[in-house]
C-alpha atoms as a PDB file:
ATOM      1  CA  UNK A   1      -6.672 -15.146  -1.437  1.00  0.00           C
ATOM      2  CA  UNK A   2      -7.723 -13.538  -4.928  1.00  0.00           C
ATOM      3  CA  UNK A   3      -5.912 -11.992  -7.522  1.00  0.00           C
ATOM      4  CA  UNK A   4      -6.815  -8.564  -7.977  1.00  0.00           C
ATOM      5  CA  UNK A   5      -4.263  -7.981 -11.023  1.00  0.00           C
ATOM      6  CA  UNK A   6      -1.752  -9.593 -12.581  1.00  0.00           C
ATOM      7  CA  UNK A   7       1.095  -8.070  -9.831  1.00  0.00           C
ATOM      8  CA  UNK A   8      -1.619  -8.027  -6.899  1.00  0.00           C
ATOM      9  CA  UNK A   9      -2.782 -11.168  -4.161  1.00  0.00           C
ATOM     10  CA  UNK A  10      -6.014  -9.712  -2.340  1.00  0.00           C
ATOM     11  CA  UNK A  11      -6.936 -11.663   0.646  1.00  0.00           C
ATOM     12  CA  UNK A  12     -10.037 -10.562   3.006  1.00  0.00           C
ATOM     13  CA  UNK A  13     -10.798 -12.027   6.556  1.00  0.00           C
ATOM     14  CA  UNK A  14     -14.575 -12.664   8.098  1.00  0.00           C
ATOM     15  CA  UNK A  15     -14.339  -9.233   9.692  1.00  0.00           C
ATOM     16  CA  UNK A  16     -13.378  -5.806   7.905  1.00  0.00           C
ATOM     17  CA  UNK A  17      -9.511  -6.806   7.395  1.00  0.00           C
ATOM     18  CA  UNK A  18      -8.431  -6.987   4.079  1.00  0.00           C
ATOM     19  CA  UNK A  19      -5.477  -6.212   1.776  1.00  0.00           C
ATOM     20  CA  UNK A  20      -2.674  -7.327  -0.905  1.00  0.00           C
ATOM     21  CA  UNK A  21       0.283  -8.292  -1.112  1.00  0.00           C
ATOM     22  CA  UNK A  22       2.714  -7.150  -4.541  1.00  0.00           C
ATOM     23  CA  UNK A  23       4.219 -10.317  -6.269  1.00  0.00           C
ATOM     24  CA  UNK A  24       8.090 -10.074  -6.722  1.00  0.00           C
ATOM     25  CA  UNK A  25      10.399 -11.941  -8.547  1.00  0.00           C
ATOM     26  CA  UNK A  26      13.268 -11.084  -6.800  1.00  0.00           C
ATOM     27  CA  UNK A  27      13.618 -10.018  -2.690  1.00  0.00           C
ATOM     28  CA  UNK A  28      16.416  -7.052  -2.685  1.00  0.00           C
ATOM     29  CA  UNK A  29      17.490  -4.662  -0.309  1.00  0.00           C
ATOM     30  CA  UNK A  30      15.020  -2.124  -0.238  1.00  0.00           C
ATOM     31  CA  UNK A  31      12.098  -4.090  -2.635  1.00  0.00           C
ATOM     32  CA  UNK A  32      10.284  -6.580  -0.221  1.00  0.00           C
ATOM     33  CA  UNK A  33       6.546  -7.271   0.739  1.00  0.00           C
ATOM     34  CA  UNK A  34       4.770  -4.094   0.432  1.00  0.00           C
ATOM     35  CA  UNK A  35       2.298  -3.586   2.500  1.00  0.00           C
ATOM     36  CA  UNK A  36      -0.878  -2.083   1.880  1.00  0.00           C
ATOM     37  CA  UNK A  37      -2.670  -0.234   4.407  1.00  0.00           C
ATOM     38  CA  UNK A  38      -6.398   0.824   4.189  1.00  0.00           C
ATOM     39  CA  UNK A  39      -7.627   4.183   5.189  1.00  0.00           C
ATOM     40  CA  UNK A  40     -10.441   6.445   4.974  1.00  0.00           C
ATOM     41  CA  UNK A  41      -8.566   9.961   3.675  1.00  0.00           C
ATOM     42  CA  UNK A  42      -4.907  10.459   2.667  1.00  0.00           C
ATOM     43  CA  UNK A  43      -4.394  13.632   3.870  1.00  0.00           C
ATOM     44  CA  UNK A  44      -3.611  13.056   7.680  1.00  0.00           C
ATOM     45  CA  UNK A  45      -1.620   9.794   7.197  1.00  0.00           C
ATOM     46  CA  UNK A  46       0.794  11.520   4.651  1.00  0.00           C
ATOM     47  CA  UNK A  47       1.396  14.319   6.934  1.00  0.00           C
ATOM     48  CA  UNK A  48       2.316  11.868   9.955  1.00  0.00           C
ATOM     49  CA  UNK A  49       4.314   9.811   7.469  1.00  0.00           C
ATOM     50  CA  UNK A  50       6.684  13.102   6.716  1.00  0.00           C
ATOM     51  CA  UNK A  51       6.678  14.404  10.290  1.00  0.00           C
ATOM     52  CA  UNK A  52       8.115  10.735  11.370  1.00  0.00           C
ATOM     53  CA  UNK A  53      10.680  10.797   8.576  1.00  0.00           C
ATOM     54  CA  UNK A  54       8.889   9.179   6.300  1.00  0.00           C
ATOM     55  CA  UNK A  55       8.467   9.626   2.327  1.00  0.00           C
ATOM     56  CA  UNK A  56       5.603   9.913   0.127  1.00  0.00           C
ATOM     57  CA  UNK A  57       7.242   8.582  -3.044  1.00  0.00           C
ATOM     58  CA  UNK A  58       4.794   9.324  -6.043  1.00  0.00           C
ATOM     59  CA  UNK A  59       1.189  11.112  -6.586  1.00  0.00           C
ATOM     60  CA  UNK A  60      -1.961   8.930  -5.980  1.00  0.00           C
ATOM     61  CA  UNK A  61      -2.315   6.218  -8.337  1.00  0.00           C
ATOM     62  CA  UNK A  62      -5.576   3.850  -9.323  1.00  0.00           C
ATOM     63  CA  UNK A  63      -6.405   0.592 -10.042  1.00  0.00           C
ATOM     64  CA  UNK A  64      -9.841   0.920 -11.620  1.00  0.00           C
ATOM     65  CA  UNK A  65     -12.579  -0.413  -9.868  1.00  0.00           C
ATOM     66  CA  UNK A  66     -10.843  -1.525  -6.901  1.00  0.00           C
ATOM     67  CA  UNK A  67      -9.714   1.750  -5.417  1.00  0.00           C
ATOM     68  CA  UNK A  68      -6.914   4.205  -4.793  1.00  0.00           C
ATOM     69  CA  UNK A  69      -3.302   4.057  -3.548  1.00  0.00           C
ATOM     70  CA  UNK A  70      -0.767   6.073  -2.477  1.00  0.00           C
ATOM     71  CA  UNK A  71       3.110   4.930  -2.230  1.00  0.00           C
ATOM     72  CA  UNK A  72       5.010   5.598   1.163  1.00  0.00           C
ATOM     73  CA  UNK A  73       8.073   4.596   2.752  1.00  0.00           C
ATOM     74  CA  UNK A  74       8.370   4.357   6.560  1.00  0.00           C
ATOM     75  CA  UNK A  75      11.494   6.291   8.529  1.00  0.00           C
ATOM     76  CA  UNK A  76      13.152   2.573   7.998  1.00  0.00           C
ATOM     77  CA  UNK A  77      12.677   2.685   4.486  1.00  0.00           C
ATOM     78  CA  UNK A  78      10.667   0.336   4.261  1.00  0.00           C
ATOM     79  CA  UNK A  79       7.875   0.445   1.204  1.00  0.00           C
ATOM     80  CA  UNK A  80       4.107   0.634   2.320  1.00  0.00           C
ATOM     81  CA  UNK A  81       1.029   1.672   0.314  1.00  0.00           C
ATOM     82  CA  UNK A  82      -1.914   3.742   1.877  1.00  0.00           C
ATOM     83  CA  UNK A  83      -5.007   2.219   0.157  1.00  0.00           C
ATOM     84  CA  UNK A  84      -8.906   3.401  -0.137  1.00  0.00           C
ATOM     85  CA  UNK A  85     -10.705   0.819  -1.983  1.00  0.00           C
ATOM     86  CA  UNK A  86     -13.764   2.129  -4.183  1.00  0.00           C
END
Protein backbone atom coordinates (compact mmCIF):
# COMPACT_ATOMS: atom_id res chain seq x y z
CA UNK A 1 0.00 0.00 0.00
CA UNK A 2 1.00 3.77 -0.82
CA UNK A 3 -0.67 6.85 -0.47
CA UNK A 4 -1.25 8.46 -3.61
CA UNK A 5 -3.06 11.65 -1.98
CA UNK A 6 -4.23 12.66 1.01
CA UNK A 7 -7.98 10.82 0.31
CA UNK A 8 -6.27 7.95 -1.88
CA UNK A 9 -4.51 4.20 -0.64
CA UNK A 10 -2.70 2.84 -3.92
CA UNK A 11 -1.72 -0.69 -3.62
CA UNK A 12 0.00 -2.67 -6.70
CA UNK A 13 0.51 -6.55 -6.89
CA UNK A 14 3.75 -8.43 -8.62
CA UNK A 15 1.73 -8.66 -11.82
CA UNK A 16 -0.19 -5.70 -13.67
CA UNK A 17 -3.04 -5.37 -10.84
CA UNK A 18 -3.17 -2.29 -9.21
CA UNK A 19 -5.58 0.31 -7.77
CA UNK A 20 -6.97 2.56 -4.72
CA UNK A 21 -9.10 2.58 -2.44
CA UNK A 22 -10.96 6.32 -1.22
CA UNK A 23 -10.54 6.87 2.62
CA UNK A 24 -13.94 7.61 4.41
CA UNK A 25 -14.76 8.76 7.59
CA UNK A 26 -18.03 7.61 7.74
CA UNK A 27 -19.70 4.19 5.83
CA UNK A 28 -23.42 5.42 4.71
CA UNK A 29 -25.91 4.14 2.55
CA UNK A 30 -24.85 4.85 -0.75
CA UNK A 31 -20.92 6.20 0.18
CA UNK A 32 -18.79 2.95 0.66
CA UNK A 33 -15.44 1.59 -0.83
CA UNK A 34 -15.17 2.92 -4.22
CA UNK A 35 -13.68 1.03 -6.43
CA UNK A 36 -11.40 1.97 -9.01
CA UNK A 37 -11.19 0.18 -12.14
CA UNK A 38 -8.32 0.55 -14.74
CA UNK A 39 -8.91 0.77 -18.40
CA UNK A 40 -7.36 1.62 -21.56
CA UNK A 41 -10.23 4.21 -23.19
CA UNK A 42 -13.42 5.54 -21.56
CA UNK A 43 -15.50 5.60 -24.29
CA UNK A 44 -16.78 1.89 -24.55
CA UNK A 45 -17.02 1.28 -20.76
CA UNK A 46 -19.31 4.41 -20.29
CA UNK A 47 -21.54 3.33 -22.98
CA UNK A 48 -21.96 -0.31 -21.40
CA UNK A 49 -22.28 1.37 -18.01
CA UNK A 50 -25.60 3.40 -19.38
CA UNK A 51 -26.95 0.54 -21.51
CA UNK A 52 -26.87 -1.71 -18.10
CA UNK A 53 -28.53 1.07 -16.10
CA UNK A 54 -25.76 2.50 -14.96
CA UNK A 55 -24.71 6.33 -14.37
CA UNK A 56 -21.84 8.31 -15.33
CA UNK A 57 -22.00 10.88 -12.52
CA UNK A 58 -19.51 13.80 -13.43
CA UNK A 59 -17.00 14.74 -16.48
CA UNK A 60 -13.44 13.20 -16.36
CA UNK A 61 -11.45 14.40 -13.59
CA UNK A 62 -7.36 14.27 -12.90
CA UNK A 63 -5.08 13.71 -10.39
CA UNK A 64 -1.86 15.10 -11.85
CA UNK A 65 0.73 12.83 -12.57
CA UNK A 66 -0.97 9.77 -11.68
CA UNK A 67 -3.69 9.64 -14.29
CA UNK A 68 -7.34 10.11 -15.16
CA UNK A 69 -10.71 9.10 -13.67
CA UNK A 70 -14.03 8.98 -14.44
CA UNK A 71 -17.00 8.56 -11.71
CA UNK A 72 -19.70 5.76 -12.35
CA UNK A 73 -22.30 4.09 -10.52
CA UNK A 74 -23.30 0.48 -11.29
CA UNK A 75 -27.30 -0.47 -11.97
CA UNK A 76 -27.04 -1.23 -7.94
CA UNK A 77 -25.90 2.05 -7.24
CA UNK A 78 -23.08 1.30 -6.19
CA UNK A 79 -20.01 4.02 -6.72
CA UNK A 80 -17.03 2.83 -9.01
CA UNK A 81 -14.34 4.90 -10.75
CA UNK A 82 -12.99 4.02 -14.33
CA UNK A 83 -9.25 4.89 -14.05
CA UNK A 84 -6.28 5.37 -16.81
CA UNK A 85 -3.18 6.05 -14.99
CA UNK A 86 -0.58 8.39 -16.90
Amino acid sequence: MHDVSEDLLGFSTPGDLGGGFLRMKTVEPGNSAVLHVEVLEFESYTDKVTQLGGKVLSDIEEIPGYGIFLPITDPDGNHLTLWRPV
